[in-house]
Every structure is written in structure tokens, then in C-alpha cells.
C-alpha atoms as a PDB file:
ATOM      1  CA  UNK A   1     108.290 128.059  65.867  1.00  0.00           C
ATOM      2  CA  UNK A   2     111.012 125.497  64.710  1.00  0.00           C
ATOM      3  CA  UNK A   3     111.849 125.107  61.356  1.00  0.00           C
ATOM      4  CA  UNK A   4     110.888 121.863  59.662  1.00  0.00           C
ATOM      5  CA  UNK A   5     113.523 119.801  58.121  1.00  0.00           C
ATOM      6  CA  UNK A   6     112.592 116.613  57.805  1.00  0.00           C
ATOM      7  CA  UNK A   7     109.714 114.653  55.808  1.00  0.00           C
ATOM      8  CA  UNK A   8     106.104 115.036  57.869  1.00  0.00           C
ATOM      9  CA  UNK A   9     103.419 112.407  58.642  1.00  0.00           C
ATOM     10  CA  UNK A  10     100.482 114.663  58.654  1.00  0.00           C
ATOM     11  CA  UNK A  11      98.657 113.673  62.112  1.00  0.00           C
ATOM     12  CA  UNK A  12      95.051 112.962  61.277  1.00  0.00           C
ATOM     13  CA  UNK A  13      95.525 111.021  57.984  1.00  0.00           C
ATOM     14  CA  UNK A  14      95.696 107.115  57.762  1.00  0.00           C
ATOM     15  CA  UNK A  15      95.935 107.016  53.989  1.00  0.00           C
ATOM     16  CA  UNK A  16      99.571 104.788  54.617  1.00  0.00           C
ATOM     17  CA  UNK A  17      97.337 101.695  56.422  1.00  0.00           C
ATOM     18  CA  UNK A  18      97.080  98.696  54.506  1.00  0.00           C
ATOM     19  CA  UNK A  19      93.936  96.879  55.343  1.00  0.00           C
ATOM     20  CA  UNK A  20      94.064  93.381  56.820  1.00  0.00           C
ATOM     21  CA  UNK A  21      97.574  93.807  57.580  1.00  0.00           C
ATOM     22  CA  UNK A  22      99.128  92.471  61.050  1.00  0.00           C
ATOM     23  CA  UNK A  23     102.138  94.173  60.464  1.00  0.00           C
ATOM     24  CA  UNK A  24     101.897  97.930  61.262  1.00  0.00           C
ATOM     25  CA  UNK A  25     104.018 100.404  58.652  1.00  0.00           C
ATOM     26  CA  UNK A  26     107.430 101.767  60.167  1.00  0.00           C
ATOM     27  CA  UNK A  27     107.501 105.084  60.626  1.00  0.00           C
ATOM     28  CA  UNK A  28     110.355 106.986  58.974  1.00  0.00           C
ATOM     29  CA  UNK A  29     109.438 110.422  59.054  1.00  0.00           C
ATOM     30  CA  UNK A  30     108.735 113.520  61.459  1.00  0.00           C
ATOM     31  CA  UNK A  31     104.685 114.021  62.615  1.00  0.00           C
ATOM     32  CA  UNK A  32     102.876 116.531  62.106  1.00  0.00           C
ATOM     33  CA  UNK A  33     100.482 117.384  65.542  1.00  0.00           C
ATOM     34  CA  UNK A  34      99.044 120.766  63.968  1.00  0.00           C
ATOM     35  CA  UNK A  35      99.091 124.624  63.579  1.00  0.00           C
ATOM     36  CA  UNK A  36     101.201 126.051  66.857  1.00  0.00           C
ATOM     37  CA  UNK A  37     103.242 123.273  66.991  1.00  0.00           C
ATOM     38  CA  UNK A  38     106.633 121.668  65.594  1.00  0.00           C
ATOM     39  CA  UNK A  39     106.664 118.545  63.684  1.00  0.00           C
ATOM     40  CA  UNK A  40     107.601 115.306  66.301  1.00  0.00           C
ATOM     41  CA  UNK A  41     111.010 114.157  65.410  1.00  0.00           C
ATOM     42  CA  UNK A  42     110.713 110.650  63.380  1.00  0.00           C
ATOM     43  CA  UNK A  43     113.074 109.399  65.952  1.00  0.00           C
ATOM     44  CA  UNK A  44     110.632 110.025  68.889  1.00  0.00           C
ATOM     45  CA  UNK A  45     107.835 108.783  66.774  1.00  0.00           C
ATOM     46  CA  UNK A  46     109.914 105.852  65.541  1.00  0.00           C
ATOM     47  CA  UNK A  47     110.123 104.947  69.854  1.00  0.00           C
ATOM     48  CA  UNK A  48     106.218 105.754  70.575  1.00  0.00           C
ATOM     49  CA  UNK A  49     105.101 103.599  67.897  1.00  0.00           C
ATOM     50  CA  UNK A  50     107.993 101.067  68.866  1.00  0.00           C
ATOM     51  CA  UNK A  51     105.718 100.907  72.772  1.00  0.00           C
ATOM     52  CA  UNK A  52     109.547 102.241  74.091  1.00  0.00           C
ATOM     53  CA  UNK A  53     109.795 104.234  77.157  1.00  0.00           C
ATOM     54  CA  UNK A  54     110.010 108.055  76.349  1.00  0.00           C
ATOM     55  CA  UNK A  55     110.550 111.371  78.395  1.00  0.00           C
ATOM     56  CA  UNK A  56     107.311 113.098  77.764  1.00  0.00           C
ATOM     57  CA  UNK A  57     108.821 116.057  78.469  1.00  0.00           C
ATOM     58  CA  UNK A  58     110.982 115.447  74.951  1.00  0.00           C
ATOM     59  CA  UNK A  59     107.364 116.468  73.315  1.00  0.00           C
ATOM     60  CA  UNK A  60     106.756 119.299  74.995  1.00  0.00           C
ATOM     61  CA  UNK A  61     106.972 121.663  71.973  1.00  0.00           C
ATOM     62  CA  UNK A  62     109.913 123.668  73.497  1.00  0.00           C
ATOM     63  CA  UNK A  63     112.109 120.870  73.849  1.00  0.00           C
ATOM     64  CA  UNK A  64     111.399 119.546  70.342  1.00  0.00           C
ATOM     65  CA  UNK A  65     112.631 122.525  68.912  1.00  0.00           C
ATOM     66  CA  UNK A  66     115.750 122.920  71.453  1.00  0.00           C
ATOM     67  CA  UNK A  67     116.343 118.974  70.156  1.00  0.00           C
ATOM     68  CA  UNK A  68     116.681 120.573  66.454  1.00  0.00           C
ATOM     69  CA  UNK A  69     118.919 123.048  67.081  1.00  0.00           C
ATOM     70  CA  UNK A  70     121.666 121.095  69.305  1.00  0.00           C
ATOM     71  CA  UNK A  71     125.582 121.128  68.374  1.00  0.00           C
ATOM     72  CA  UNK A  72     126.282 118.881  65.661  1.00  0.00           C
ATOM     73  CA  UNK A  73     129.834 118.534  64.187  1.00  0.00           C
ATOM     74  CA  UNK A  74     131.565 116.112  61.528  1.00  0.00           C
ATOM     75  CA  UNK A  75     133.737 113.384  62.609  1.00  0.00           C
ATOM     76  CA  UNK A  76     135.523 111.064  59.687  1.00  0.00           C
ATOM     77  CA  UNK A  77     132.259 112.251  57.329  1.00  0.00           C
ATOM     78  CA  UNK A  78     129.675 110.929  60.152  1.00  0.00           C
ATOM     79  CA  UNK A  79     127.554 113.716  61.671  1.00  0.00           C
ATOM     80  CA  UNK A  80     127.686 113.317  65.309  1.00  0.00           C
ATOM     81  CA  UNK A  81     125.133 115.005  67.687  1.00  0.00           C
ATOM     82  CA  UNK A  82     124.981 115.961  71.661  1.00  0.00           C
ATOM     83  CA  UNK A  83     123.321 113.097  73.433  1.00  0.00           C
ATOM     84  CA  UNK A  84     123.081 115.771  76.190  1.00  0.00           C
ATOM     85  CA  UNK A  85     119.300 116.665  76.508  1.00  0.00           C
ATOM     86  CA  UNK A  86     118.762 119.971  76.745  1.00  0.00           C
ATOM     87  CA  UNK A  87     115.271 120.927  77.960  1.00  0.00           C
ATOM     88  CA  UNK A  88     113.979 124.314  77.786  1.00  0.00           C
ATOM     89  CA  UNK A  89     110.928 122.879  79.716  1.00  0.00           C
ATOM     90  CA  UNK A  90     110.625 120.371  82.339  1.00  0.00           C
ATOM     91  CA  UNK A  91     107.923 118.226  82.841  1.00  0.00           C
ATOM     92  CA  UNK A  92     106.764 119.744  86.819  1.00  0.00           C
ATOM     93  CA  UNK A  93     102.816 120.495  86.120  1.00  0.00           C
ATOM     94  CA  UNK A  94      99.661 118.514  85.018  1.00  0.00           C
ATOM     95  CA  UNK A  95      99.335 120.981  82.579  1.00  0.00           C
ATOM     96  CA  UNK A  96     102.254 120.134  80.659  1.00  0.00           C
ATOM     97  CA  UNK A  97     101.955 116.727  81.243  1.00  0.00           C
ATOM     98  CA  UNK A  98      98.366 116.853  79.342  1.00  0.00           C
ATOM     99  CA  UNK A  99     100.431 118.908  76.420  1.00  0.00           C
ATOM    100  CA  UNK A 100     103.060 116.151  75.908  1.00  0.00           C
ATOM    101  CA  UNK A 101     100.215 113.488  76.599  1.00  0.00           C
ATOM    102  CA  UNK A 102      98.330 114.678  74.203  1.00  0.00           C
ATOM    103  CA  UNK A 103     100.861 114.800  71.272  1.00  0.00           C
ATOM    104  CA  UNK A 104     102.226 111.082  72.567  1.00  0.00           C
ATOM    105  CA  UNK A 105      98.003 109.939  72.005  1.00  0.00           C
ATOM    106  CA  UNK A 106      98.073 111.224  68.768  1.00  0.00           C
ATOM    107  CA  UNK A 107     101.585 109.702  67.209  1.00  0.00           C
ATOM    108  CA  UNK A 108     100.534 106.290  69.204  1.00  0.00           C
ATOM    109  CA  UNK A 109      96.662 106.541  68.097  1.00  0.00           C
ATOM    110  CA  UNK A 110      97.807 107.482  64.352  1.00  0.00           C
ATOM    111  CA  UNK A 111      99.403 103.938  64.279  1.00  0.00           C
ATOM    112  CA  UNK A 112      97.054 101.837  66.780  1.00  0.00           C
ATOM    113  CA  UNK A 113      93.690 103.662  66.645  1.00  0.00           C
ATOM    114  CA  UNK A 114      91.918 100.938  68.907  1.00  0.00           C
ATOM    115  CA  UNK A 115      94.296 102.617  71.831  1.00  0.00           C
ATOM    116  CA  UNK A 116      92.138 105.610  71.781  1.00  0.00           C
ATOM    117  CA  UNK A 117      90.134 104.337  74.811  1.00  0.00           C
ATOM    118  CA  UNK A 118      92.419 103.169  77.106  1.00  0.00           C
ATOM    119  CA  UNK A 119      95.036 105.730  76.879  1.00  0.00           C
ATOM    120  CA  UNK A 120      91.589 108.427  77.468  1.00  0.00           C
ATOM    121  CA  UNK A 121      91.307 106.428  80.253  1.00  0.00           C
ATOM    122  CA  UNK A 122      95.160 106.571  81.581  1.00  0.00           C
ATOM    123  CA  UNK A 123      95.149 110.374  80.983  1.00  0.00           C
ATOM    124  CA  UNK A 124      92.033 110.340  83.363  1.00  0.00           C
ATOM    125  CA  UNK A 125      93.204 108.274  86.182  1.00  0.00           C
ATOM    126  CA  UNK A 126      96.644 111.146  86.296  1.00  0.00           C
ATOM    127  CA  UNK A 127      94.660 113.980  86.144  1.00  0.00           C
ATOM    128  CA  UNK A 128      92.387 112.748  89.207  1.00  0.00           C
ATOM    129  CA  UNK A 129      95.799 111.661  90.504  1.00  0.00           C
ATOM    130  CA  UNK A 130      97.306 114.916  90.342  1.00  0.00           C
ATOM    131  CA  UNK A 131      94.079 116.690  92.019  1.00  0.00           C
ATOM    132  CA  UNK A 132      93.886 114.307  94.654  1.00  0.00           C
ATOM    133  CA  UNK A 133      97.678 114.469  96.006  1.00  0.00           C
ATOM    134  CA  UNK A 134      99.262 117.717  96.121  1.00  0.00           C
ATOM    135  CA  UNK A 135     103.204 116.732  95.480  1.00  0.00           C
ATOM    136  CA  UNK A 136     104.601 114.737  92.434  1.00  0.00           C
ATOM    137  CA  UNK A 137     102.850 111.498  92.622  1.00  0.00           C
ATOM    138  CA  UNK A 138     101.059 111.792  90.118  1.00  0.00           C
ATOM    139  CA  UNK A 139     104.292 112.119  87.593  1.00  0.00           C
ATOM    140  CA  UNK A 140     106.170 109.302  89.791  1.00  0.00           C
ATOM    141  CA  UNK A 141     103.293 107.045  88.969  1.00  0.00           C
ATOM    142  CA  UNK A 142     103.286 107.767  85.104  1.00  0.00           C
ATOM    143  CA  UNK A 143     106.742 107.205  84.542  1.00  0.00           C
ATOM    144  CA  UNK A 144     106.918 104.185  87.069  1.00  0.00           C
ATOM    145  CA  UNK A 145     104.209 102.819  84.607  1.00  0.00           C
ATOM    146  CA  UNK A 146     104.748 103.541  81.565  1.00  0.00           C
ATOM    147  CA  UNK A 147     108.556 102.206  81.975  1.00  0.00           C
ATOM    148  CA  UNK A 148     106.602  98.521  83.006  1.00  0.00           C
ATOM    149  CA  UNK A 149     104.307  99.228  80.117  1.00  0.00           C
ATOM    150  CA  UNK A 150     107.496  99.270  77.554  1.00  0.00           C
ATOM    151  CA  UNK A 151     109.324  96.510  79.633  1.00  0.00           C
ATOM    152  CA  UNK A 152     106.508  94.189  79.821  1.00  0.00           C
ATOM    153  CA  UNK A 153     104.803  95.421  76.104  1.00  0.00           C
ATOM    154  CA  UNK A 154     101.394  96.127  77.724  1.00  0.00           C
ATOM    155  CA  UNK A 155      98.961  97.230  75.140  1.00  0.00           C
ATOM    156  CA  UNK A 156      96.283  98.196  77.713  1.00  0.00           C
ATOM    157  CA  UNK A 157      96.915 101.153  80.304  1.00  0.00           C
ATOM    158  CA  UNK A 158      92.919 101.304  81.263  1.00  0.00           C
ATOM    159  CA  UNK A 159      94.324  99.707  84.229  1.00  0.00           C
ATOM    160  CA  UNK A 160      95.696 101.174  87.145  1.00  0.00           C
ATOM    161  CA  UNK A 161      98.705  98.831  88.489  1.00  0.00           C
ATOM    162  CA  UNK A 162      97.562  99.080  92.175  1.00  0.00           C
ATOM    163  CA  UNK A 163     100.787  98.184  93.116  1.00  0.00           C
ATOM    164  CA  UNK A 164     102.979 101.313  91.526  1.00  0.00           C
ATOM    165  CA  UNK A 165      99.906 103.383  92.242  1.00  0.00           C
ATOM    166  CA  UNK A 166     100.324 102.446  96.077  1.00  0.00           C
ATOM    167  CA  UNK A 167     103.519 102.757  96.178  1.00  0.00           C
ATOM    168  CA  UNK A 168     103.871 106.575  94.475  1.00  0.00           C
ATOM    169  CA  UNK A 169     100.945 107.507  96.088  1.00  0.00           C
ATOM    170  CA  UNK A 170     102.115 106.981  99.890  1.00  0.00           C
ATOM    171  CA  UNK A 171     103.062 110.334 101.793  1.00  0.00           C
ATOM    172  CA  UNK A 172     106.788 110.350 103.283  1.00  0.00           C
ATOM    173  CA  UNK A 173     105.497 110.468 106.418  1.00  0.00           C
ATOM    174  CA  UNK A 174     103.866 107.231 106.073  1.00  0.00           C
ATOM    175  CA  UNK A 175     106.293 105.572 104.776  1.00  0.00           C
ATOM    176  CA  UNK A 176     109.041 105.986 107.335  1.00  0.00           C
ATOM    177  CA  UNK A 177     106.392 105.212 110.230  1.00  0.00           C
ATOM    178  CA  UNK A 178     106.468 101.567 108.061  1.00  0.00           C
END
């Protein structure tokens, strides 16, 4: 397990929310997902919360703790780090995909509980994806929409974009008899 050295948001507690407040608090600090598992670097939290696109394979808890231990060096008194990603773990099954899913609901859900329902119902629609076609579309489609989702600032993935979904979805085959 990773050693912890940064300030936690423990996942679970809302004590920061400030009722009737349209402005959601920034984030400035690691989260905390629970026992088993390394705190989620503020800086990924800062982009989840932020509705950026992120690798979910940076949450899989392997790669967050490769993330902590990457070169660092001083350069005129700034620390400078790798931007070289170094992934112990790459994102290739459902299973892991449900993992890093999972922790992604929670930091996003901590901030925006009313998100609970559709992103349950985006985690649905990949796992039936993934059983019904045996290669990668499933994973083509989830990055192909959550990248429009942080483009376009969609709040609501209980929506399949037929579109994407089509177009992922389509065997090779198919595709050059077009």
C-alpha cells in the first residue's frame, strides 16, 4: 500500500457542503476511497470534480501509487516531476474498468450527489456493452464519451450517444464492406 502524503478528504463525509450554495467547494486535497486502497491524488480529484477528461486507468490503485513514487528532481528551487505516465496496470478488462469506475463515482458523487443515478446507469450500459461484444468496444465507447462529456460539460451520462455507441460498436468487418 502507498504511503499517504498529502491531506485526505475522507470519501463518505459531506461535512465541507454549505447548504444553499450554487457554488460547489474546490477540492484541494487527496480522497480517501477506503481500507485496501491509496488515497486519490488531489490533482486527479481536482480534474473529476472539474467534469475534465481523465485516464481511468490513473485510478486504478496500482497506478496511483506508481504516480507517488515517480522521479522528481529540483530545478532553480522548483520541484519538477516526470510527466511520463507510468502504469503498472492498464486499463484492458471490465473488471478493472468497474475498479477505476467505481473510485471515479465516488470522488464525482462526494461533490455532486444527485449524479448517483445516472452514472449507475452509465456503468450499466458498459458492462452490458462489454458482455455483448467480445473485443474492446466497450472501452472505445467510454472514452469516446466521456471525452464529449468533458468537451461539451454534459452533466447527464444516463444516455447512450447512439451515435459513438454505433460507431465503437461496429465489427471491422463491417465496416470495410461500407
Amino acid at each position: 500500500m502507498c504511503a499517504i502524503n498529502q491531506p485526505v478528504v475522507v470519501g463518505g463525509s459531506s461535512s465541507w457542503a454549505t447548504p444553499g450554495s450554487s457554488t460547489p467547494p474546490s477540492f484541494n486535497k487527496a480522497f480517501a476511497i477506503g481500507p485496501g486502497y491509496a488515497p486519490v491524488p488531489y490533482m486527479l480529484v481536482a480534474k473529476i470534480t472539474g467534469g475534465q477528461f481523465i485516464d481511468l486507468a490513473d485510478l486504478l490503485p496500482d497506478n496511483i501509487c506508481a504516480q507517488e513514487i515517480e522521479p522528481q528532481a529540483f530545478l532553480e528551487g522548483k520541484l519538477m516531476t516526470s510527466a511520463i505516465k507510468k502504469w503498472v496496470i492498464k486499463m484492458v478488462d471490465i473488471i478493472s474498468w468497474i475498479e477505476a469506475f467505481t473510485i471515479f463515482r465516488m470522488v464525482r458523487c462526494h461533490l455532486f450527489p444527485s449524479r448517483l443515478k445516472d452514472l449507475n446507469q452509465y456503468k450499466l450500459l458498459i458492462i452490458q456493452t462489454a458482455k455483448r461484444f467480445s473485443d474492446n468496444s466497450w472501452l472505445n465507447y467510454d472514452i469516446a464519451f466521456r471525452k464529449e462529456g468533458a468537451a461539451t460539460g454534459s452533466t447527464d451520462w444516463s444516455h447512450m450517444n447512439v451515435d459513438l455507441y454505433n460507431f465503437h460498436t461496429k465489427s471491422p468487418t463491417s465496416l470495410s464492406a461500407a
